[in-house]
PDB file of N, CA and C in Angstrom:
ATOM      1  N   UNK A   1      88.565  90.951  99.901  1.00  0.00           N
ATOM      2  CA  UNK A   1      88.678  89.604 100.433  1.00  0.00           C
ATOM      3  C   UNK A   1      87.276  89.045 100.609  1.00  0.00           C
ATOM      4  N   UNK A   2      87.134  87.702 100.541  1.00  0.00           N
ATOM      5  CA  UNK A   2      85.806  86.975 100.577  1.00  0.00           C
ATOM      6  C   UNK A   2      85.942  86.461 102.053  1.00  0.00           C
ATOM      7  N   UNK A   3      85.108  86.039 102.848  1.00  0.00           N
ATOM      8  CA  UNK A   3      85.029  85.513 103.610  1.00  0.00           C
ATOM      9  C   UNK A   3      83.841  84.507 103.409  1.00  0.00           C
ATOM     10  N   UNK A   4      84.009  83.251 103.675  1.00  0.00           N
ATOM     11  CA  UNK A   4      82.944  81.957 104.035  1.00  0.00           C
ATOM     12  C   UNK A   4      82.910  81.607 104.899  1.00  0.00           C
ATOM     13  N   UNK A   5      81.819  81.316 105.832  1.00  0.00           N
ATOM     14  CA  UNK A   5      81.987  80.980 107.274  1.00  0.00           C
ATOM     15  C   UNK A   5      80.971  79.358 107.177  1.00  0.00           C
ATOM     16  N   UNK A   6      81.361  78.059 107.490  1.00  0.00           N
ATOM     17  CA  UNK A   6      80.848  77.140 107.595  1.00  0.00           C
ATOM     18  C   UNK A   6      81.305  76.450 109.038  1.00  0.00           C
ATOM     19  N   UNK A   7      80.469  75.368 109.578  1.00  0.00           N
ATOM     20  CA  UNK A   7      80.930  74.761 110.589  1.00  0.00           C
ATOM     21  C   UNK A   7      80.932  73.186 110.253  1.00  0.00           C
ATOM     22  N   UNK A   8      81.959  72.612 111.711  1.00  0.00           N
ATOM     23  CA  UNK A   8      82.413  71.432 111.276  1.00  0.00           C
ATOM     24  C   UNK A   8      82.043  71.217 113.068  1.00  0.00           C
ATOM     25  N   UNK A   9      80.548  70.568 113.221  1.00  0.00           N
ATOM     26  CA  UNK A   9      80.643  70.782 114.773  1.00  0.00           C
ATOM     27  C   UNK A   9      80.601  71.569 115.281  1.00  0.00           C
ATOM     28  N   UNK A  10      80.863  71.562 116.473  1.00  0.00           N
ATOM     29  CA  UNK A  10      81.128  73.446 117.105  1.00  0.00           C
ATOM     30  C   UNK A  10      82.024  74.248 116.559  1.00  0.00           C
ATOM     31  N   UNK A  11      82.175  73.793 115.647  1.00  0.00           N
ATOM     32  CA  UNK A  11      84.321  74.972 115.214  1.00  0.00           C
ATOM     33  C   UNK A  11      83.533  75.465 114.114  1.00  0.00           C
ATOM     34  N   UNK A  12      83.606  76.594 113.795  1.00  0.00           N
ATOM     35  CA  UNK A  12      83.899  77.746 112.998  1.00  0.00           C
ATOM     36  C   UNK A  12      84.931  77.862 112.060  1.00  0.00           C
ATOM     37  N   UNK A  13      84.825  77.691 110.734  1.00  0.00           N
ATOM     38  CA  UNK A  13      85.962  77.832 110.034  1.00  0.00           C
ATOM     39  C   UNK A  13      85.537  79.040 108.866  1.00  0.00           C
ATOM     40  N   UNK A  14      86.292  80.291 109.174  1.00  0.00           N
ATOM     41  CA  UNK A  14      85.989  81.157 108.509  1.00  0.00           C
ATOM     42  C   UNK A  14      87.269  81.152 106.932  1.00  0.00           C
ATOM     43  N   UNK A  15      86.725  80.895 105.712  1.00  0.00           N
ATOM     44  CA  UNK A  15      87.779  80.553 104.923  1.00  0.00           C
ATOM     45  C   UNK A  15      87.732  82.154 104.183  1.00  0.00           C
ATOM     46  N   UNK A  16      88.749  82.611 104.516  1.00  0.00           N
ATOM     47  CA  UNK A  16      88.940  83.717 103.958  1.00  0.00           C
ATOM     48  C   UNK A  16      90.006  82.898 102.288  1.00  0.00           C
ATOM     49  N   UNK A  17      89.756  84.345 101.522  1.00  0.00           N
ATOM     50  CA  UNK A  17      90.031  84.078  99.917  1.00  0.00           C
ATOM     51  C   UNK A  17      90.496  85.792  99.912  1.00  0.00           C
ATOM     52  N   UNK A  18      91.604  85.836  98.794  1.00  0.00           N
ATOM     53  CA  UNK A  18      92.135  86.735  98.163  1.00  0.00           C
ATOM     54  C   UNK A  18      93.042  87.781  99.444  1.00  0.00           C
ATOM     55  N   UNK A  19      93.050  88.950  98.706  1.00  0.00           N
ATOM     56  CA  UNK A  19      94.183  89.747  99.977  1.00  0.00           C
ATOM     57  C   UNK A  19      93.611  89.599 101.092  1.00  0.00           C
ATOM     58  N   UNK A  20      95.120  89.940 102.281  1.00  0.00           N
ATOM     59  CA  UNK A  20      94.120  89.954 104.042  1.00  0.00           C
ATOM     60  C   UNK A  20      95.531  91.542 103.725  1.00  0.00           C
ATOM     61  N   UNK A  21      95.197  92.333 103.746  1.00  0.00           N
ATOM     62  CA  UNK A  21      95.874  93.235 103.995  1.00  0.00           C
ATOM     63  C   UNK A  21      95.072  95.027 103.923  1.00  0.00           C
ATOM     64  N   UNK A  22      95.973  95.572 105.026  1.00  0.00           N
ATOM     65  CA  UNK A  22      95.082  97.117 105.084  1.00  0.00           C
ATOM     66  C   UNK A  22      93.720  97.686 104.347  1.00  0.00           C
ATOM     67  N   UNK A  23      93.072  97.593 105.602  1.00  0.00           N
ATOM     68  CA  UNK A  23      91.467  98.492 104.698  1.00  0.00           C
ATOM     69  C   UNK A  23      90.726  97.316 105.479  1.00  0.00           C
ATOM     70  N   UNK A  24      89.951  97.829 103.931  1.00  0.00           N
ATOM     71  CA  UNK A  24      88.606  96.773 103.860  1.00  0.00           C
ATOM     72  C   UNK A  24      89.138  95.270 104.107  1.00  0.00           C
ATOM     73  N   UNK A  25      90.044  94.512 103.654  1.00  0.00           N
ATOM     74  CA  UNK A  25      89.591  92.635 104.094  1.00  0.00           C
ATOM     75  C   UNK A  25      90.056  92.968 105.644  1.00  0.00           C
ATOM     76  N   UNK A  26      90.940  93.660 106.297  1.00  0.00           N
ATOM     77  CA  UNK A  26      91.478  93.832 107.129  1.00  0.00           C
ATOM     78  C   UNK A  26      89.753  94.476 108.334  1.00  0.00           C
ATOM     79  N   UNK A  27      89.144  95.127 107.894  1.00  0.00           N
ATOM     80  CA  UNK A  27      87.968  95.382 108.635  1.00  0.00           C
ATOM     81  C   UNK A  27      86.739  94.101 108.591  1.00  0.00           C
ATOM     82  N   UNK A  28      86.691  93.465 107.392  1.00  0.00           N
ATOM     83  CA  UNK A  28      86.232  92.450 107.468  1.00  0.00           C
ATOM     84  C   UNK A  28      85.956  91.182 107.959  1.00  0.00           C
ATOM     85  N   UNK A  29      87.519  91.231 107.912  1.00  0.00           N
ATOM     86  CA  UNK A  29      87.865  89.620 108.960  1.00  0.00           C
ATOM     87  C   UNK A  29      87.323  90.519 110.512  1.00  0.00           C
ATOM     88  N   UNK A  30      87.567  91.531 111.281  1.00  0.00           N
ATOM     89  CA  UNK A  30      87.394  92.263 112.220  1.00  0.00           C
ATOM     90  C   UNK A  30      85.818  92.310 112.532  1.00  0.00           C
ATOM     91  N   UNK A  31      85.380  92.737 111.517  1.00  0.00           N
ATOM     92  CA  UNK A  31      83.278  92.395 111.813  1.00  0.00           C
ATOM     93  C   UNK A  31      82.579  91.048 112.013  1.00  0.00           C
ATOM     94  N   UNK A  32      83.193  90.274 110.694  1.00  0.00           N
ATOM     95  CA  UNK A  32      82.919  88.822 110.834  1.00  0.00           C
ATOM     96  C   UNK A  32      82.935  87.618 112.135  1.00  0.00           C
ATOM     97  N   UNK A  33      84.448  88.435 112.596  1.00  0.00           N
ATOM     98  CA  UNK A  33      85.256  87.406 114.009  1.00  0.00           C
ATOM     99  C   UNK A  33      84.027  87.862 114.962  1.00  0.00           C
ATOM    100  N   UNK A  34      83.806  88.875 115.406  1.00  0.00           N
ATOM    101  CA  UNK A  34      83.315  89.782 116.127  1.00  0.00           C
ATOM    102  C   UNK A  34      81.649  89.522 116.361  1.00  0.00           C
ATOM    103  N   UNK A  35      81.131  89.758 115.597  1.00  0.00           N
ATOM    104  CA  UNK A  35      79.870  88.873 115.140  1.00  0.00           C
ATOM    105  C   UNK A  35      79.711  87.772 115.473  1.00  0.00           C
ATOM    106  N   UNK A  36      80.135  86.673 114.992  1.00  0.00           N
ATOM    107  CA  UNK A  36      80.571  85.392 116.031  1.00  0.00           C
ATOM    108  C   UNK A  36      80.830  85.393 117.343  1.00  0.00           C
ATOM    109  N   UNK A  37      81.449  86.090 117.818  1.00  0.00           N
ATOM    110  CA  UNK A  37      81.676  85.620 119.152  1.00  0.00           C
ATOM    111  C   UNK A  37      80.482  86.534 119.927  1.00  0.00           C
ATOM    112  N   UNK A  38      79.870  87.659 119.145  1.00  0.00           N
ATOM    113  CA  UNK A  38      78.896  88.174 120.176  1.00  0.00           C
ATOM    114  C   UNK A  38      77.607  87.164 120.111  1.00  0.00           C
ATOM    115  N   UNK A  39      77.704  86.422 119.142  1.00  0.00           N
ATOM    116  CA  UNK A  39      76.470  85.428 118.335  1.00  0.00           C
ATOM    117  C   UNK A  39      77.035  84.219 119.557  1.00  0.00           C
ATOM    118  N   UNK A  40      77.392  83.952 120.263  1.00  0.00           N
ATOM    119  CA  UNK A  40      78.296  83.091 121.797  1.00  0.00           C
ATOM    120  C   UNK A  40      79.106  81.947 120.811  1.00  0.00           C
ATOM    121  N   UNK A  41      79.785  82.165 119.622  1.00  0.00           N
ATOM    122  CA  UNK A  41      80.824  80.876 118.801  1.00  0.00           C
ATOM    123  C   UNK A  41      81.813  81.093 119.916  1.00  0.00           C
ATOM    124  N   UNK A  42      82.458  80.155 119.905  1.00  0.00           N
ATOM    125  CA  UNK A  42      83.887  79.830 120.908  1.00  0.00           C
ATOM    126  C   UNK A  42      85.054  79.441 120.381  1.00  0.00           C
ATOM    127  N   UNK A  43      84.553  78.146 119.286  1.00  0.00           N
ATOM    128  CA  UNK A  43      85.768  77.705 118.579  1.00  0.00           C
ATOM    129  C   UNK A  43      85.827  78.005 116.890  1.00  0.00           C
ATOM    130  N   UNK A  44      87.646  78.394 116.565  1.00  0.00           N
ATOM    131  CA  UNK A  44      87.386  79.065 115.229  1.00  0.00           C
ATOM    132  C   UNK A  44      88.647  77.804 114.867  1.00  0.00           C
ATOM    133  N   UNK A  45      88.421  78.212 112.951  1.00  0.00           N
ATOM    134  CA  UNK A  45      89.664  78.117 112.470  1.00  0.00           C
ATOM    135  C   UNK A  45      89.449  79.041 111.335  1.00  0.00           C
ATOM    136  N   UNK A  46      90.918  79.949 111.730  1.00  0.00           N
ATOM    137  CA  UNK A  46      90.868  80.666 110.238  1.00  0.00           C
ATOM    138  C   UNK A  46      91.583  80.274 109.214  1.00  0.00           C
ATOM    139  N   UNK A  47      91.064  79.699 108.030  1.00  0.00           N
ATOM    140  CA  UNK A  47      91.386  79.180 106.996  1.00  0.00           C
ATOM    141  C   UNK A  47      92.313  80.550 106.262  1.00  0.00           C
ATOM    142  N   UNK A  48      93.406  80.454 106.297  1.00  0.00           N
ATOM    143  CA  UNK A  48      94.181  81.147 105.428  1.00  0.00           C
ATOM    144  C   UNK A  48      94.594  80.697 103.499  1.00  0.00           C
ATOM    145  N   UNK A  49      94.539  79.524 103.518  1.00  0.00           N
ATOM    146  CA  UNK A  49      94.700  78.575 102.584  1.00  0.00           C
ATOM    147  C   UNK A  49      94.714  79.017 101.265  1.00  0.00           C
ATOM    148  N   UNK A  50      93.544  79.912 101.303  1.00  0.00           N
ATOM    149  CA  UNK A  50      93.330  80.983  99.671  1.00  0.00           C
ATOM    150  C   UNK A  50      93.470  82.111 100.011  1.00  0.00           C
ATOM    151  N   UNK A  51      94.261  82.766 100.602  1.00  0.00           N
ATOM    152  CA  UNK A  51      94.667  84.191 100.761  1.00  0.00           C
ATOM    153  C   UNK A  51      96.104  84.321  99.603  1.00  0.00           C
ATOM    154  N   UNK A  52      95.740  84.825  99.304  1.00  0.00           N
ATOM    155  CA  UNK A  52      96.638  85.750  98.109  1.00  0.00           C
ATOM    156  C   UNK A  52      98.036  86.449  98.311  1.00  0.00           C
ATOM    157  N   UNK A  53      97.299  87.274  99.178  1.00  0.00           N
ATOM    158  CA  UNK A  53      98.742  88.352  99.705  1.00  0.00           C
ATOM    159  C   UNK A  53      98.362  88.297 101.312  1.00  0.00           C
ATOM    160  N   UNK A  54      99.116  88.778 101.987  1.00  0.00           N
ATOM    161  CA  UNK A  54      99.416  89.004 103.420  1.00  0.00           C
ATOM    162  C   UNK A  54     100.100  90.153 103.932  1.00  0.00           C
ATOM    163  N   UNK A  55      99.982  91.184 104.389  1.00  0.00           N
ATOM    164  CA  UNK A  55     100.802  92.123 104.792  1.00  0.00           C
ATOM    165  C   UNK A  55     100.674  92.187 106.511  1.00  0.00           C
ATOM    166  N   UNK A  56     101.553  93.203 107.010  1.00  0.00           N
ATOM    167  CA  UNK A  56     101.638  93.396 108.342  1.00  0.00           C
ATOM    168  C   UNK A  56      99.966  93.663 108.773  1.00  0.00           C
ATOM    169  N   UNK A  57      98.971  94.381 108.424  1.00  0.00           N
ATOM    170  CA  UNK A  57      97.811  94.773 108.706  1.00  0.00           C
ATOM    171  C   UNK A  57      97.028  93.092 108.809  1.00  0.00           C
ATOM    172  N   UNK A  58      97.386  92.515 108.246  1.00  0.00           N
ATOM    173  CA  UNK A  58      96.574  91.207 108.038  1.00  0.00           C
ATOM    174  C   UNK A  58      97.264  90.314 109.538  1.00  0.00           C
ATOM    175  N   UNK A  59      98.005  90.280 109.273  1.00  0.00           N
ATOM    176  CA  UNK A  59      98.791  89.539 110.489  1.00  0.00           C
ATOM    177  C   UNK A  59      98.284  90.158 111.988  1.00  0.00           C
ATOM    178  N   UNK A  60      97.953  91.221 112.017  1.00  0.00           N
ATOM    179  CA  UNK A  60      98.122  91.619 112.891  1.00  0.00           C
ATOM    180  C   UNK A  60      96.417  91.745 113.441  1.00  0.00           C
ATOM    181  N   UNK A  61      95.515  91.459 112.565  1.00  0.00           N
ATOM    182  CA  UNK A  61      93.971  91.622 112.718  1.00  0.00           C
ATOM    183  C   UNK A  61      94.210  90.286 112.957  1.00  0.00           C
ATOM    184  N   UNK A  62      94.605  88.874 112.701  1.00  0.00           N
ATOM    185  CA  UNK A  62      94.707  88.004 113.056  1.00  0.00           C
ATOM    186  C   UNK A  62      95.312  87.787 114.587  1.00  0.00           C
ATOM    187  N   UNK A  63      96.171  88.820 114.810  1.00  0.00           N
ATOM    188  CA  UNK A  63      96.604  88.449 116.699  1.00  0.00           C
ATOM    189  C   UNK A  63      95.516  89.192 117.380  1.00  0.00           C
ATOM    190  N   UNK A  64      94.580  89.978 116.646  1.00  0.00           N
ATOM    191  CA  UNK A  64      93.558  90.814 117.324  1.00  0.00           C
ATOM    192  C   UNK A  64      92.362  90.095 117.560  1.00  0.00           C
ATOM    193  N   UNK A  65      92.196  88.989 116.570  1.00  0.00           N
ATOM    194  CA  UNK A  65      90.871  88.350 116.868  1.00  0.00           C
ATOM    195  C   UNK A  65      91.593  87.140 118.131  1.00  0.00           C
ATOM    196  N   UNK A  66      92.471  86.861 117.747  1.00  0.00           N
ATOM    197  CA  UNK A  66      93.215  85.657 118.705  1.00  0.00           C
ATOM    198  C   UNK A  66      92.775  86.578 120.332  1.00  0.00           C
ATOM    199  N   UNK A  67      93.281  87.791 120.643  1.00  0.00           N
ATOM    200  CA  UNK A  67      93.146  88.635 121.203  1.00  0.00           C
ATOM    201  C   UNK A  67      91.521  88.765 121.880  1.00  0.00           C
ATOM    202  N   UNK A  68      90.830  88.967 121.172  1.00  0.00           N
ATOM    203  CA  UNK A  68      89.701  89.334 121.454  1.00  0.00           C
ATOM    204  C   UNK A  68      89.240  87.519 121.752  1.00  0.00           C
ATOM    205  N   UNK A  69      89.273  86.376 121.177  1.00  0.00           N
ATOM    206  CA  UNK A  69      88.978  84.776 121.509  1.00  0.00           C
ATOM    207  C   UNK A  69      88.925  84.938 123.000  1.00  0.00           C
ATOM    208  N   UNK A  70      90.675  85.228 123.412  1.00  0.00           N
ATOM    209  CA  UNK A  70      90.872  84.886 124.443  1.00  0.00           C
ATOM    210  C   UNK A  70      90.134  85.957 125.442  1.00  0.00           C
ATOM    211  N   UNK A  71      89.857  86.635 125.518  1.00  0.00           N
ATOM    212  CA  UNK A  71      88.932  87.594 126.211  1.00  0.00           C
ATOM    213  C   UNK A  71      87.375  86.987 126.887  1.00  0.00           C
ATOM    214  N   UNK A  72      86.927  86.480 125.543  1.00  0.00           N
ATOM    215  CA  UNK A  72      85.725  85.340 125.495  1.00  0.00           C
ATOM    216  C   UNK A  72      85.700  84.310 125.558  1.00  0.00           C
ATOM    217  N   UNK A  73      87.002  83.944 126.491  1.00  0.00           N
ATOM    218  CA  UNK A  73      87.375  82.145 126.674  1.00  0.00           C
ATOM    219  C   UNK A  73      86.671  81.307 124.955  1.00  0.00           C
ATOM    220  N   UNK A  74      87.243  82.277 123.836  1.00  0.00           N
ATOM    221  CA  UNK A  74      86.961  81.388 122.969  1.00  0.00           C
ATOM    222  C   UNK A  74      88.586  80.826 122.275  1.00  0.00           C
ATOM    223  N   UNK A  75      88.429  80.120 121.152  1.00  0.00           N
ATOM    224  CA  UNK A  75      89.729  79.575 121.060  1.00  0.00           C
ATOM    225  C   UNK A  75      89.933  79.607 119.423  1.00  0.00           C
ATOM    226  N   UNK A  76      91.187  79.840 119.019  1.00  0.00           N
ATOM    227  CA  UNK A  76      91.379  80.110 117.463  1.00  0.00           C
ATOM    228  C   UNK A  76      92.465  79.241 117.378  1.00  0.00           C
ATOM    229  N   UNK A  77      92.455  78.456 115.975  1.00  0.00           N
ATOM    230  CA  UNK A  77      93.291  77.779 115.342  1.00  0.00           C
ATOM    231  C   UNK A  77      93.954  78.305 113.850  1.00  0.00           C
ATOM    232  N   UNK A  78      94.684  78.644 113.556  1.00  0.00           N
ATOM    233  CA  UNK A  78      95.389  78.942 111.805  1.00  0.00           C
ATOM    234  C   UNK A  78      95.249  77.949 111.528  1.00  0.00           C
ATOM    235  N   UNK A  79      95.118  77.651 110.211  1.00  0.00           N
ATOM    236  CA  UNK A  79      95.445  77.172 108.973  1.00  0.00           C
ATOM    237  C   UNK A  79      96.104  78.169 108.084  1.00  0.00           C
ATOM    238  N   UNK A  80      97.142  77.332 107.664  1.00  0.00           N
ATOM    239  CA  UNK A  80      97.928  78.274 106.548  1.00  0.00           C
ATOM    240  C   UNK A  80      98.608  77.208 106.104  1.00  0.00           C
ATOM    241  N   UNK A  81      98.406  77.162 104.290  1.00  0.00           N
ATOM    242  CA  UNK A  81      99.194  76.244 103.173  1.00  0.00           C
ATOM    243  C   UNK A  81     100.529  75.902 103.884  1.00  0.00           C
ATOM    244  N   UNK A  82     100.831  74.733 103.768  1.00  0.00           N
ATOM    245  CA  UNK A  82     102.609  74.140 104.278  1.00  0.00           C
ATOM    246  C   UNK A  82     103.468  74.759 103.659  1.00  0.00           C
ATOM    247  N   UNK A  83     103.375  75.237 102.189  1.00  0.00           N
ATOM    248  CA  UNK A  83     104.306  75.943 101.786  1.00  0.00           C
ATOM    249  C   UNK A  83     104.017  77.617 101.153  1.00  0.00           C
ATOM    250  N   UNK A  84     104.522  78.432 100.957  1.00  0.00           N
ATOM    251  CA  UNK A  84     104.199  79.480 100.580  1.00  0.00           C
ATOM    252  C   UNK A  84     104.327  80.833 101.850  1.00  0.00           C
ATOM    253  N   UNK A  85     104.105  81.921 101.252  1.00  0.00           N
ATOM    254  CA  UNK A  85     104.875  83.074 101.504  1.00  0.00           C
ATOM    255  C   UNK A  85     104.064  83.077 103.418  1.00  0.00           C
ATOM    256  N   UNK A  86     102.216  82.784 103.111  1.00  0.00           N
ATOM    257  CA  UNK A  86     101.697  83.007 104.670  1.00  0.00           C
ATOM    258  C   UNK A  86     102.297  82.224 105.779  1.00  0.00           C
ATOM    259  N   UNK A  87     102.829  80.763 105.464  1.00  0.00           N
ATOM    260  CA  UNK A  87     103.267  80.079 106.608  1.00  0.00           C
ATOM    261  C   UNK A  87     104.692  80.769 106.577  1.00  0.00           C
ATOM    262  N   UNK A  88     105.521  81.038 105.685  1.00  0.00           N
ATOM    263  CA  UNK A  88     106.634  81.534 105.940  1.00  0.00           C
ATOM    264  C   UNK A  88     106.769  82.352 106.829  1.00  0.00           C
ATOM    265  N   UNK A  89     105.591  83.446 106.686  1.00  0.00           N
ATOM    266  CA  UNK A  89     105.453  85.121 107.333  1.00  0.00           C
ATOM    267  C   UNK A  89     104.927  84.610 108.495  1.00  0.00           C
ATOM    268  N   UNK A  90     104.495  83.574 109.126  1.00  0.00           N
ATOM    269  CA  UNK A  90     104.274  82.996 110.450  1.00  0.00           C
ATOM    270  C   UNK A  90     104.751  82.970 111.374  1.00  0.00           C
ATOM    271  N   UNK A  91     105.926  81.892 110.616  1.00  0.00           N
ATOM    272  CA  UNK A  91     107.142  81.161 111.521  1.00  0.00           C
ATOM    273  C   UNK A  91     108.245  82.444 111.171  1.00  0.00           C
ATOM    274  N   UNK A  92     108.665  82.853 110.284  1.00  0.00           N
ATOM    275  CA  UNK A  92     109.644  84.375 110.725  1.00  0.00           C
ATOM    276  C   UNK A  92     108.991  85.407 111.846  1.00  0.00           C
ATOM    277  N   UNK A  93     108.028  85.622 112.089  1.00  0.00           N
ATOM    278  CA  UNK A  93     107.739  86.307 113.135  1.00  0.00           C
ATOM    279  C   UNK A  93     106.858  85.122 114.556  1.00  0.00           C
ATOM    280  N   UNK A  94     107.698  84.465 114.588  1.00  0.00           N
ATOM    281  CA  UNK A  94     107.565  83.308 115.446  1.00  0.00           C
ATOM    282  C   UNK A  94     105.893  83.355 116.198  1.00  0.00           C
ATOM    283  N   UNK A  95     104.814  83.340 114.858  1.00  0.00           N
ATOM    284  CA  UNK A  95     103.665  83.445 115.587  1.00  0.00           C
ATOM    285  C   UNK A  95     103.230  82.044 115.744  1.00  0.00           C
ATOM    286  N   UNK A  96     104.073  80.752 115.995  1.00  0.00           N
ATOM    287  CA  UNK A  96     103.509  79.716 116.272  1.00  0.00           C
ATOM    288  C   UNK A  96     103.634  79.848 117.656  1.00  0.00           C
ATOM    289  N   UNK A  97     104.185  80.337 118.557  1.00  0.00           N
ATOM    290  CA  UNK A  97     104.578  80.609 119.943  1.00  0.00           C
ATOM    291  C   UNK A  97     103.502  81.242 120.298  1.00  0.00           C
ATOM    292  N   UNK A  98     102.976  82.112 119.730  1.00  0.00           N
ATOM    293  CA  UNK A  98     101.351  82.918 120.324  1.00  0.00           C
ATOM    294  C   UNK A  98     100.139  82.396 119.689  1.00  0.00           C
ATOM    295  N   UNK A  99     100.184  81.422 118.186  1.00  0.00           N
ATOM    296  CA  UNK A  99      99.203  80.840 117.627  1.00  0.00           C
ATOM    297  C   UNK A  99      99.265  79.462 117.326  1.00  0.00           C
ATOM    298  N   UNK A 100      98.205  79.176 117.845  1.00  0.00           N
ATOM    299  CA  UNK A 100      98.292  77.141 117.347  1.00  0.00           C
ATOM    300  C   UNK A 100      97.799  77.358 115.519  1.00  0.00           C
ATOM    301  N   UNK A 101      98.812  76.893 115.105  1.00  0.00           N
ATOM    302  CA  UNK A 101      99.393  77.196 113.564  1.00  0.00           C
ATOM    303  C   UNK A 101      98.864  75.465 112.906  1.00  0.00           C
ATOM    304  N   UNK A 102      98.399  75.362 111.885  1.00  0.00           N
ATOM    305  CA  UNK A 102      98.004  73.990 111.302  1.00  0.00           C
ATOM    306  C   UNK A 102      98.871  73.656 109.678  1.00  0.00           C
ATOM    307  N   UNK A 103      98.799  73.232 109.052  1.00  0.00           N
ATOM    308  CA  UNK A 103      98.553  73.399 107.920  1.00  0.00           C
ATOM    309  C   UNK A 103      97.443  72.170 107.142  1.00  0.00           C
ATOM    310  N   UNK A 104      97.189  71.538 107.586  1.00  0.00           N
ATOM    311  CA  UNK A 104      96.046  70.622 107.644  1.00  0.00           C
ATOM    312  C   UNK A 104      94.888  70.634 108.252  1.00  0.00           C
ATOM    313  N   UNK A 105      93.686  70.639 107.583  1.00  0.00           N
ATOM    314  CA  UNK A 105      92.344  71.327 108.564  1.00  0.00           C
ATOM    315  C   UNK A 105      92.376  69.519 109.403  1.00  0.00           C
ATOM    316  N   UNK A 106      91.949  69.180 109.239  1.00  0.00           N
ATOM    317  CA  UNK A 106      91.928  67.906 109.669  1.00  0.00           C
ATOM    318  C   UNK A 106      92.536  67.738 110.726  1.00  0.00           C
ATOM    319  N   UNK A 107      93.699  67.955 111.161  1.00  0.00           N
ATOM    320  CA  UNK A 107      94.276  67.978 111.866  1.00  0.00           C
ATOM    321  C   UNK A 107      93.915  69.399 112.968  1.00  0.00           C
ATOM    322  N   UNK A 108      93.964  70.441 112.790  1.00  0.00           N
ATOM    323  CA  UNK A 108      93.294  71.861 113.289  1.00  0.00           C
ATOM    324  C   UNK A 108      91.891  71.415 113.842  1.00  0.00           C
ATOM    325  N   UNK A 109      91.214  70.647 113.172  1.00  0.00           N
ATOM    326  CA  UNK A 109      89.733  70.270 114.051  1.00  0.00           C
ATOM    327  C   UNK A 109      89.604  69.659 114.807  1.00  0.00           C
ATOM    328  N   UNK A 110      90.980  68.373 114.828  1.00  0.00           N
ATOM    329  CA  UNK A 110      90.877  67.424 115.945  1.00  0.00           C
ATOM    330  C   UNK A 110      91.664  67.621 117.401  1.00  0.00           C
ATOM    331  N   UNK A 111      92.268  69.317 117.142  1.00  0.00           N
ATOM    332  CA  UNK A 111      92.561  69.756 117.795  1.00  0.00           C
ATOM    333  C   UNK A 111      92.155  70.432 118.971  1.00  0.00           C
ATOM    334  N   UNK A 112      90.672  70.252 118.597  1.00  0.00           N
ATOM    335  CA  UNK A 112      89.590  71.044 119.527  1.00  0.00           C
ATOM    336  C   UNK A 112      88.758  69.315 119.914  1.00  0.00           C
ATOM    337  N   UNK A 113      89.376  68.794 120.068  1.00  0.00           N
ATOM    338  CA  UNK A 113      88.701  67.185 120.670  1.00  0.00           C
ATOM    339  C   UNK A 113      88.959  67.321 121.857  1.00  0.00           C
ATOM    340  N   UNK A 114      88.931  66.553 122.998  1.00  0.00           N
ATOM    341  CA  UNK A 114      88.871  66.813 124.887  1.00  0.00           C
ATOM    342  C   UNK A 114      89.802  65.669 124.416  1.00  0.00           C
TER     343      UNK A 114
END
């Protein structure tokens, strides 16, 4: 998996590309998030948008960084394509209830407005 990390303002949008599943992208997204927030970032969005595949390991490094945000009073937003298998695998395991879920960055950034 690739990871790009650019900002839009204070927000963090880490655009991950290709698999998020067991191993390596799965340790990756895990160093990257991590790094950031010891570097004092607060606000994220993780761009799911070009992820490929998704498995349980991926999903679940994603409730871990959400996890670790909230620890550091920092704050995470998804992005994930409107249609396709990642928003599907979202809303079947009802992670809009534990994650503010986007499918529009635009919308995900103005979400972090006062």
């Amino acid at each position: 998996m690739q990871i790009g990390v650019r900002k839009e303002g204070n927000v963090n949008i880490l655009e991950l590309a290709g698999p998020m599943i067991i191993g390596e992208p799965e340790l990756q997204l895990r160093e990257c998030f991590i790094r950031l927030l010891d570097a004092g970032e607060r606000q994220f969005v993780l761009d799911l948008t070009s992820v490929t595949q998704l498995d349980s390991a991926g999903i679940g490094e994603t409730l871990a960084c959400n996890s670790r945000a909230r620890e550091r009073d920092a704050v995470i937003k998804v992005l994930v394509p409107p249609r396709g298998r990642a928003h599907r695998d979202f809303l079947i395991a009802d992670l809009d209830k534990i994650l503010d879920i986007f499918t529009d960055e635009e919308a995900a950034l103005r979400s972090f407005e006062p």
